[in-house]
PDB file of N, CA and C in Angstrom:
ATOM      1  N   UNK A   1       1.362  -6.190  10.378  1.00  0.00           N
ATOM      2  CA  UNK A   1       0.934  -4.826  10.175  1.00  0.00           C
ATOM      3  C   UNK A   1       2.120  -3.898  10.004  1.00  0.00           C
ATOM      4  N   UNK A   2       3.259  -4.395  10.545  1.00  0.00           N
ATOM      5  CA  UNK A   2       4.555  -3.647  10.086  1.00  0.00           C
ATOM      6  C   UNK A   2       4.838  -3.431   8.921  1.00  0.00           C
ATOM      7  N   UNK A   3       5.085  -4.254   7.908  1.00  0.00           N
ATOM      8  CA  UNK A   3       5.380  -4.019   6.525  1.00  0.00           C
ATOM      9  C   UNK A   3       4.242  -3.032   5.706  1.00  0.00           C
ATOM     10  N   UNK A   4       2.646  -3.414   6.382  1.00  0.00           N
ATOM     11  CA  UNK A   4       2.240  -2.859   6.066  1.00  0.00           C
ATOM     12  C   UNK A   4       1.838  -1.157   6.082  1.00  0.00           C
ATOM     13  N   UNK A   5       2.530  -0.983   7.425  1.00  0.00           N
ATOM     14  CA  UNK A   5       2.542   0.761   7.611  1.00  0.00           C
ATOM     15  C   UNK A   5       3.894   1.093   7.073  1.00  0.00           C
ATOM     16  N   UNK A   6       4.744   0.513   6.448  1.00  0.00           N
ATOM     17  CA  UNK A   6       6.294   0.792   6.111  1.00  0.00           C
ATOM     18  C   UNK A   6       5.505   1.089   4.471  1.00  0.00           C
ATOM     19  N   UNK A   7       5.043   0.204   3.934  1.00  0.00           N
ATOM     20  CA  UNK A   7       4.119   0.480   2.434  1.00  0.00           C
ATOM     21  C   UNK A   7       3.660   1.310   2.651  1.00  0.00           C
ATOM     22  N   UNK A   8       2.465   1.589   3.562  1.00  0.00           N
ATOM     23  CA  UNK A   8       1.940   3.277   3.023  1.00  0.00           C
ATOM     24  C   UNK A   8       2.601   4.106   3.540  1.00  0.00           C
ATOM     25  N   UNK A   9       3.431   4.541   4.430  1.00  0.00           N
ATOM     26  CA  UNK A   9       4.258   5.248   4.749  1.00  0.00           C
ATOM     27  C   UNK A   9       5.249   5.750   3.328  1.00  0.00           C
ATOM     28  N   UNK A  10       5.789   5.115   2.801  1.00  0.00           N
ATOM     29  CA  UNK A  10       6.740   5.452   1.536  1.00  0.00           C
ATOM     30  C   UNK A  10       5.800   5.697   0.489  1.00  0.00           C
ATOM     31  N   UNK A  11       4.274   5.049   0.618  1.00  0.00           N
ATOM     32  CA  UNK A  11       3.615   5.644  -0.159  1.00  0.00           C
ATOM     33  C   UNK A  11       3.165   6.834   0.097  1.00  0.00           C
ATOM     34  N   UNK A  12       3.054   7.223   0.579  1.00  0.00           N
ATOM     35  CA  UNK A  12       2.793   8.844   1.371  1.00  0.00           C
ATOM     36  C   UNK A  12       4.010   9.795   1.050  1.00  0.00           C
ATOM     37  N   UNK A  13       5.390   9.384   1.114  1.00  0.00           N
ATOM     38  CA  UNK A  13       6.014  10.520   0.720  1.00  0.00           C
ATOM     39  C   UNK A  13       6.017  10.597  -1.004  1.00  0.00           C
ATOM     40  N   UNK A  14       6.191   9.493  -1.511  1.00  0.00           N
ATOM     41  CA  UNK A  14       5.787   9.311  -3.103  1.00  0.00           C
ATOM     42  C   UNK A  14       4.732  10.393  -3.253  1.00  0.00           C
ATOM     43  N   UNK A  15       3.692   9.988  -2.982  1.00  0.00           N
ATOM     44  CA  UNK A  15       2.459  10.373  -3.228  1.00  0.00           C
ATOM     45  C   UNK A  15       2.432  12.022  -3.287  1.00  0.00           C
ATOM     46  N   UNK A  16       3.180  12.740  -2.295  1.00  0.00           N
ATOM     47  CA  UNK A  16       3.517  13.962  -2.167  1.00  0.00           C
ATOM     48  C   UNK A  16       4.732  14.929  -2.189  1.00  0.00           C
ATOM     49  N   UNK A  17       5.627  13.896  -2.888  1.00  0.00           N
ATOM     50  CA  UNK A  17       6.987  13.931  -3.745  1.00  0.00           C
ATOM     51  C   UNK A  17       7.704  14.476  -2.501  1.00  0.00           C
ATOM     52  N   UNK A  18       7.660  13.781  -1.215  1.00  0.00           N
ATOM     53  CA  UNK A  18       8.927  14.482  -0.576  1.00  0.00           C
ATOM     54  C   UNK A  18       9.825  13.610  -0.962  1.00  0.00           C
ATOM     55  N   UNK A  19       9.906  12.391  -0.884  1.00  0.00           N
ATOM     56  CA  UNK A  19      11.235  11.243  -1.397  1.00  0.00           C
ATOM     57  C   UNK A  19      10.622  10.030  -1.890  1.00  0.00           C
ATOM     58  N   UNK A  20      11.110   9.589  -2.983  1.00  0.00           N
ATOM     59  CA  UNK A  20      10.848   8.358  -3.553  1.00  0.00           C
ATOM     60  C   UNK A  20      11.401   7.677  -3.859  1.00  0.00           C
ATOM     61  N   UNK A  21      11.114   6.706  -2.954  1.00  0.00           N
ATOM     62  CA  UNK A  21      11.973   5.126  -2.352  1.00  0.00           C
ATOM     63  C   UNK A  21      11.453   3.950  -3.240  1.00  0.00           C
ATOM     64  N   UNK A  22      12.236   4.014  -4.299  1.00  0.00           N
ATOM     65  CA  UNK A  22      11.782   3.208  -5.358  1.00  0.00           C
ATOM     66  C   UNK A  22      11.874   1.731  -5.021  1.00  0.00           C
ATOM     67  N   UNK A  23      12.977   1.521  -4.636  1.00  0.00           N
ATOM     68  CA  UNK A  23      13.059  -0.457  -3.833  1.00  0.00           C
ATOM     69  C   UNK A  23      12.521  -0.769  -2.966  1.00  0.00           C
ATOM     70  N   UNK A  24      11.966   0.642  -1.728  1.00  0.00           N
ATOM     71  CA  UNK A  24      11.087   0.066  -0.466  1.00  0.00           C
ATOM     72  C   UNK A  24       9.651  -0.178  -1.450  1.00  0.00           C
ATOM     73  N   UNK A  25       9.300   0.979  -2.297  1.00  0.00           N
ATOM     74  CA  UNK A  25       8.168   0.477  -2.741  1.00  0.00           C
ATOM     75  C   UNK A  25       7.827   0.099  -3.399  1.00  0.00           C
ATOM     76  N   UNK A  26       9.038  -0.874  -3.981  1.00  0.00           N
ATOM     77  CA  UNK A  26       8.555  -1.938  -4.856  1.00  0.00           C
ATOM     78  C   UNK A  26       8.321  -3.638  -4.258  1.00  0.00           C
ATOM     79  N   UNK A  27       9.438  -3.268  -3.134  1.00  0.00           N
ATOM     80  CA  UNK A  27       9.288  -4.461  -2.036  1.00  0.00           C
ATOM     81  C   UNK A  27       8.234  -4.641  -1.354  1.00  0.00           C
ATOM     82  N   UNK A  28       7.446  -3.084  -1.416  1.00  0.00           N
ATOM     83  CA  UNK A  28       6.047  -3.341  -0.760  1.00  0.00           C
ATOM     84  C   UNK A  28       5.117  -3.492  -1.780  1.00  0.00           C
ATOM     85  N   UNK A  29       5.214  -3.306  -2.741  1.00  0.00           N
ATOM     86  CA  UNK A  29       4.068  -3.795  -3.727  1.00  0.00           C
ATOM     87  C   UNK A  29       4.687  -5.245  -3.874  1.00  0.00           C
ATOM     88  N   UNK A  30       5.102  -6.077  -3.911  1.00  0.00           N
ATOM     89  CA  UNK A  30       5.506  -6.954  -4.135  1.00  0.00           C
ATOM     90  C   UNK A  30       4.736  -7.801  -2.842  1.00  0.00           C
ATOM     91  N   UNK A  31       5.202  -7.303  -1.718  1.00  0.00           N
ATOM     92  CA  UNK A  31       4.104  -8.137  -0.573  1.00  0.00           C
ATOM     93  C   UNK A  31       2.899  -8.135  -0.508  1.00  0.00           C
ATOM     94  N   UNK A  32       2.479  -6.845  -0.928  1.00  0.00           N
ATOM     95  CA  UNK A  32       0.894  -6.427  -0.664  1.00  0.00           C
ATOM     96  C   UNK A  32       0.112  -7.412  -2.084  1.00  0.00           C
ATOM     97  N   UNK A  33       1.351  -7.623  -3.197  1.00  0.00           N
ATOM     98  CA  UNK A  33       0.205  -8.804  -4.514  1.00  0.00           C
ATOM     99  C   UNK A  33       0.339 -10.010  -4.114  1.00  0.00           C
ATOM    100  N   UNK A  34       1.787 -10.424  -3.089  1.00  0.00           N
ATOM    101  CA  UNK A  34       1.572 -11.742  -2.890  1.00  0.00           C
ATOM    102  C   UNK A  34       0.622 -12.436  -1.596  1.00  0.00           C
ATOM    103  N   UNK A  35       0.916 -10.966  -0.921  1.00  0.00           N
ATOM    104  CA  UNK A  35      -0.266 -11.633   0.438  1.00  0.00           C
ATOM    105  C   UNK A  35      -1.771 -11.884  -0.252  1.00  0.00           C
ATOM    106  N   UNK A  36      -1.880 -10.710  -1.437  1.00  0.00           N
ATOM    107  CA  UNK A  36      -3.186 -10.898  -1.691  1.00  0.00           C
ATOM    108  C   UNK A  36      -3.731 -12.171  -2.454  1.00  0.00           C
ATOM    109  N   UNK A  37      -2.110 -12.978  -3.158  1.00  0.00           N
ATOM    110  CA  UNK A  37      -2.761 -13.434  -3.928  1.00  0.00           C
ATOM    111  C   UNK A  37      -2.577 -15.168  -2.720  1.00  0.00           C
ATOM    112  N   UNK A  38      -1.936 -14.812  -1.542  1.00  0.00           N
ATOM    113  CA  UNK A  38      -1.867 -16.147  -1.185  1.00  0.00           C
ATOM    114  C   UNK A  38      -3.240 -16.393   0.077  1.00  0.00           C
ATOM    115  N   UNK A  39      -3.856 -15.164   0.283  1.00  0.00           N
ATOM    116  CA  UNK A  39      -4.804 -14.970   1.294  1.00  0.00           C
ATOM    117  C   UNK A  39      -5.932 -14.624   0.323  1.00  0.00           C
ATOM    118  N   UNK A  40      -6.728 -15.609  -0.119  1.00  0.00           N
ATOM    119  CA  UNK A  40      -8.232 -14.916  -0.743  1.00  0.00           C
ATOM    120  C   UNK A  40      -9.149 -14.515  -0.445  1.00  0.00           C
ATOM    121  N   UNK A  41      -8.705 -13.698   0.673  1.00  0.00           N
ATOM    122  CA  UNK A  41     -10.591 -12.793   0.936  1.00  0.00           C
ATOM    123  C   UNK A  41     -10.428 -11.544   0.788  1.00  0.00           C
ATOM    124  N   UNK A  42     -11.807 -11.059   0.816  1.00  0.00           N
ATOM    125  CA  UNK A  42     -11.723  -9.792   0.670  1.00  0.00           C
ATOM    126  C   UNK A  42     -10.483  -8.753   0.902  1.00  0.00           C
ATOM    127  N   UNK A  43     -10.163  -8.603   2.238  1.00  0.00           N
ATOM    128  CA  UNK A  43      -9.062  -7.860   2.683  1.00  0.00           C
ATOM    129  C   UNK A  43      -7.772  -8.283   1.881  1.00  0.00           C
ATOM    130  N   UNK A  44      -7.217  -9.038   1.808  1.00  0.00           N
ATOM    131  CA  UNK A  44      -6.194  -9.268   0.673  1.00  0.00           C
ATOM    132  C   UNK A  44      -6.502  -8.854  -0.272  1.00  0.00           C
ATOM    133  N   UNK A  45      -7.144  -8.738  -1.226  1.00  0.00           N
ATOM    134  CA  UNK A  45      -7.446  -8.753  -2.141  1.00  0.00           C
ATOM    135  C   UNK A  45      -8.102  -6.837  -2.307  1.00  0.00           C
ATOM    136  N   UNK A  46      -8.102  -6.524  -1.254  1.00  0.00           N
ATOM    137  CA  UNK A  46      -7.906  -5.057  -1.452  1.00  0.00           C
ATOM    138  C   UNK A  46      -6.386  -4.561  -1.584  1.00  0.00           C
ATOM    139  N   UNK A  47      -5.274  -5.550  -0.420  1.00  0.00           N
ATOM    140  CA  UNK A  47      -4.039  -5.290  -0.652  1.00  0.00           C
ATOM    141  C   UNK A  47      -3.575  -5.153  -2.054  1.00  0.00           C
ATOM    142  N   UNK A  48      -4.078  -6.211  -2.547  1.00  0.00           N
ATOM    143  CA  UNK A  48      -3.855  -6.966  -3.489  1.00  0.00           C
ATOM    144  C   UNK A  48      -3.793  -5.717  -4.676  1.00  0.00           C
ATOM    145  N   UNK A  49      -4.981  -5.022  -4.327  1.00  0.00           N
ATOM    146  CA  UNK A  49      -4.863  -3.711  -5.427  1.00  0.00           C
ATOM    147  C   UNK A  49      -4.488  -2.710  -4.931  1.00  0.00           C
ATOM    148  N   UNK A  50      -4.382  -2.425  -4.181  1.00  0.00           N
ATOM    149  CA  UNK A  50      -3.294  -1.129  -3.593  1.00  0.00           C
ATOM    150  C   UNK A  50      -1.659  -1.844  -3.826  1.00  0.00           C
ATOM    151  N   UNK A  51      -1.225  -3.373  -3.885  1.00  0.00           N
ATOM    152  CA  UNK A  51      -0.086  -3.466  -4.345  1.00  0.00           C
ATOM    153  C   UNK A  51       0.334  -3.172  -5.880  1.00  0.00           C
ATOM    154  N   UNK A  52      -0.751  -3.110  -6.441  1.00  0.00           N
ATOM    155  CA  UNK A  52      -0.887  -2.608  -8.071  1.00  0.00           C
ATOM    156  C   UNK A  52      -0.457  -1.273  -8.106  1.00  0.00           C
ATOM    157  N   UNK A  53      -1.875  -0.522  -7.367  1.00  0.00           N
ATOM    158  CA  UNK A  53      -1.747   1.115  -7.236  1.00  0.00           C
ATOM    159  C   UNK A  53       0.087   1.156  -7.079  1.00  0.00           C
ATOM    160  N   UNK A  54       0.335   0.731  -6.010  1.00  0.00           N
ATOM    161  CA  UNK A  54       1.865   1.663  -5.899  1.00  0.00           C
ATOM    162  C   UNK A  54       3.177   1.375  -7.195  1.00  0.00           C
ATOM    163  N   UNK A  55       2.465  -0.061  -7.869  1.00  0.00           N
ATOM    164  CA  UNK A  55       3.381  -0.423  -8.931  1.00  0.00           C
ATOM    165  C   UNK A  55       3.335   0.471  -9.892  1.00  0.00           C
ATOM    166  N   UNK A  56       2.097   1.225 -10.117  1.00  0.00           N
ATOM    167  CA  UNK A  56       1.462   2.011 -11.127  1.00  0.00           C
ATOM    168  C   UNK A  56       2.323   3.722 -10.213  1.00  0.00           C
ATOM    169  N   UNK A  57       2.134   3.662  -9.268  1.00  0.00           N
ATOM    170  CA  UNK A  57       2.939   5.087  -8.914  1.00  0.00           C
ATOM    171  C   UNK A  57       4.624   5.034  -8.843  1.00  0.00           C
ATOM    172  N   UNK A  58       5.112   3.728  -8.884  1.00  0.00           N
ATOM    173  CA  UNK A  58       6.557   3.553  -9.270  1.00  0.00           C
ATOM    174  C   UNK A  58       6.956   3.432 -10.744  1.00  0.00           C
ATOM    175  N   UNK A  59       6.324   3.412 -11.906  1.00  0.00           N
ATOM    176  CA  UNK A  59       6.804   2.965 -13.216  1.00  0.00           C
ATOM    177  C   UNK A  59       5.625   4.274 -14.506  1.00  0.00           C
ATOM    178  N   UNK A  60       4.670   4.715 -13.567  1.00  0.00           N
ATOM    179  CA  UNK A  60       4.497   5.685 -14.117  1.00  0.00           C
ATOM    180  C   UNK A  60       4.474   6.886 -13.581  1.00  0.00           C
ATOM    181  N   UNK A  61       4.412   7.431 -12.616  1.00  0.00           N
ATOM    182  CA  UNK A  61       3.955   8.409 -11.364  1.00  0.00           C
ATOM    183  C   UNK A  61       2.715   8.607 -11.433  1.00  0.00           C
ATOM    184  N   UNK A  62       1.894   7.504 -11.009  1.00  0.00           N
ATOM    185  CA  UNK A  62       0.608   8.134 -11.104  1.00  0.00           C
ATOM    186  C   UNK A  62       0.289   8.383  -9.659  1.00  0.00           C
ATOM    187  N   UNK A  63      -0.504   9.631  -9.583  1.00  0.00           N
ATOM    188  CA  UNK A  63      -0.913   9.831  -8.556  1.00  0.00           C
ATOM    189  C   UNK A  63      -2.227  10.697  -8.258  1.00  0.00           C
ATOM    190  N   UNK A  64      -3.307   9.536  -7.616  1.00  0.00           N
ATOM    191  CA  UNK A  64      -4.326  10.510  -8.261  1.00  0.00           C
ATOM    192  C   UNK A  64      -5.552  10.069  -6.660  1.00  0.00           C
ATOM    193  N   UNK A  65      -6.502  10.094  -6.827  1.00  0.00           N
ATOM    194  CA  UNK A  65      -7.302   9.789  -5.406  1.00  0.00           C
ATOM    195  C   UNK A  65      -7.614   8.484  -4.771  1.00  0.00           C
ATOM    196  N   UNK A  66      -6.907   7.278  -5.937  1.00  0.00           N
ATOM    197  CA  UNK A  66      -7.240   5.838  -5.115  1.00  0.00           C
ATOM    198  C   UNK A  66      -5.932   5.901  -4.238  1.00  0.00           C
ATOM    199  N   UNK A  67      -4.885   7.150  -3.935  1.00  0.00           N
ATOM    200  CA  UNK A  67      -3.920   7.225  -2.566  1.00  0.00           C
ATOM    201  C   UNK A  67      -4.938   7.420  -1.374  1.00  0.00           C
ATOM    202  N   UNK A  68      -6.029   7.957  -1.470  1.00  0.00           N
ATOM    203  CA  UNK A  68      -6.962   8.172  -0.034  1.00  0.00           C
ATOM    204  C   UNK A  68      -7.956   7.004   0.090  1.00  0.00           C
ATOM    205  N   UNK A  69      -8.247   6.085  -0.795  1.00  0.00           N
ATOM    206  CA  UNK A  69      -8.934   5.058  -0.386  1.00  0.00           C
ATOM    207  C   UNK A  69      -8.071   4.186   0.396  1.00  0.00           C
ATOM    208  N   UNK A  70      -6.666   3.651  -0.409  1.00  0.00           N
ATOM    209  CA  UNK A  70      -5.776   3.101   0.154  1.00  0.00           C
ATOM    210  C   UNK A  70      -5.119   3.600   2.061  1.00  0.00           C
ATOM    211  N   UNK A  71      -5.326   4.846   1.540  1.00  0.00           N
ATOM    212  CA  UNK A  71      -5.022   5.971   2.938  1.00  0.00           C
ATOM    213  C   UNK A  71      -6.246   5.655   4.429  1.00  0.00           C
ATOM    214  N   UNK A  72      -7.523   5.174   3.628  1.00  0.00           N
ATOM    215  CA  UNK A  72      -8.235   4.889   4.672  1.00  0.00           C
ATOM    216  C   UNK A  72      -8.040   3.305   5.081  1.00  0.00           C
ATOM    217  N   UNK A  73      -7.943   2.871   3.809  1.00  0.00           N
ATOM    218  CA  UNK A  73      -7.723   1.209   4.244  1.00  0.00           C
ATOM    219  C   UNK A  73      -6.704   0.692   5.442  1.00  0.00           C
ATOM    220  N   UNK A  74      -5.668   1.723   5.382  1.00  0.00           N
ATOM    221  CA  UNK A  74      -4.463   1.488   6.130  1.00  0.00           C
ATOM    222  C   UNK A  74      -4.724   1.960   7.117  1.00  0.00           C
ATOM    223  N   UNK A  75      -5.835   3.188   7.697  1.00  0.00           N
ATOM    224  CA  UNK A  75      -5.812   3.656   8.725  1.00  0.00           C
ATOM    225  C   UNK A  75      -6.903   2.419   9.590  1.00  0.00           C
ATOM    226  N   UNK A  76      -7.987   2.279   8.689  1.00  0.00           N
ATOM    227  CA  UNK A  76      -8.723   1.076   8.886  1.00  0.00           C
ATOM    228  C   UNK A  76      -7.827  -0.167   9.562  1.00  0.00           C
ATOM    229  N   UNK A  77      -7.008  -0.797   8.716  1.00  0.00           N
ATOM    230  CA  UNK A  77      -6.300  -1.760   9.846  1.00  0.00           C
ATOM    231  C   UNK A  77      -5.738  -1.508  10.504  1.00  0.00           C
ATOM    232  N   UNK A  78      -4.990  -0.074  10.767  1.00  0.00           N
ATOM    233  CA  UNK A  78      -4.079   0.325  12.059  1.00  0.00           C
ATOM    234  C   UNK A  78      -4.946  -0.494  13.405  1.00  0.00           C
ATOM    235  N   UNK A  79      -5.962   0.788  12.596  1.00  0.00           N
ATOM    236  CA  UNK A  79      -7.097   1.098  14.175  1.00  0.00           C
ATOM    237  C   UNK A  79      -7.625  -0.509  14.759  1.00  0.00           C
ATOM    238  N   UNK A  80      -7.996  -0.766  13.426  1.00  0.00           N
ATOM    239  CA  UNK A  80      -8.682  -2.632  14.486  1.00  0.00           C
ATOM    240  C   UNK A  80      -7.488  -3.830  15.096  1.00  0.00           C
ATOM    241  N   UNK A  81      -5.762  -3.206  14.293  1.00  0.00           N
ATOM    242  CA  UNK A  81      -4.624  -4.178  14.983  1.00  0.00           C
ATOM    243  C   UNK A  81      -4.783  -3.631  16.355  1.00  0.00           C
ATOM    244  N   UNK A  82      -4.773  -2.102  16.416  1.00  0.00           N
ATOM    245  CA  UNK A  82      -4.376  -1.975  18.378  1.00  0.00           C
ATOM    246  C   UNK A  82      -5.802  -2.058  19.005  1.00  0.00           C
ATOM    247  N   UNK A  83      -6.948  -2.099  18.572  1.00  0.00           N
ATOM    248  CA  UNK A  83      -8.279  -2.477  19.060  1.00  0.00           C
ATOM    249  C   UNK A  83      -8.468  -3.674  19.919  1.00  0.00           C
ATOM    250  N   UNK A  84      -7.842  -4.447  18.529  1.00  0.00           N
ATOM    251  CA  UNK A  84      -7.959  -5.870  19.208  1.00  0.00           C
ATOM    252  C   UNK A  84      -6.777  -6.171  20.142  1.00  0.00           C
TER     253      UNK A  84
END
């Protein structure tokens, strides 16, 4: 879950142009397509496209409202890692 709050974290300042950490978040899109593509269920495979989304906000700046789906997804696994 570390790498994964370090990804939306840099996606969050991207997202709202305070700094953009082009190698953290490409290193995190890079984990988030391979976890997805080496873990096939559902939940990967949401990574899997939020590791797209941020490739798409590093090479084009896109930035548009699948940052708050992704934004819930991440808050979503925060909450059930310290749950459990």
């Amino acid at each position: 879950m570390g790498l994964d709050t370090i990804a939306f974290i840099t996606l969050t300042f991207a997202q709202f142009k305070i700094v953009f950490l082009t190698d953290i978040l490409l290193i995190s899109s890079m984990y988030l397509i391979l976890k997805g593509f080496f873990f096939r269920d559902i939940m990967s495979l949401i990574d899997l496209s939020s590791g797209i989304y941020i490739l798409f906000v590093v090479f084009f700046g896109i930035s548009n409202f699948f940052y708050y789906f992704i934004l819930i997804w991440f808050l979503y696994k925060l909450i059930f890692t310290f749950v459990n």
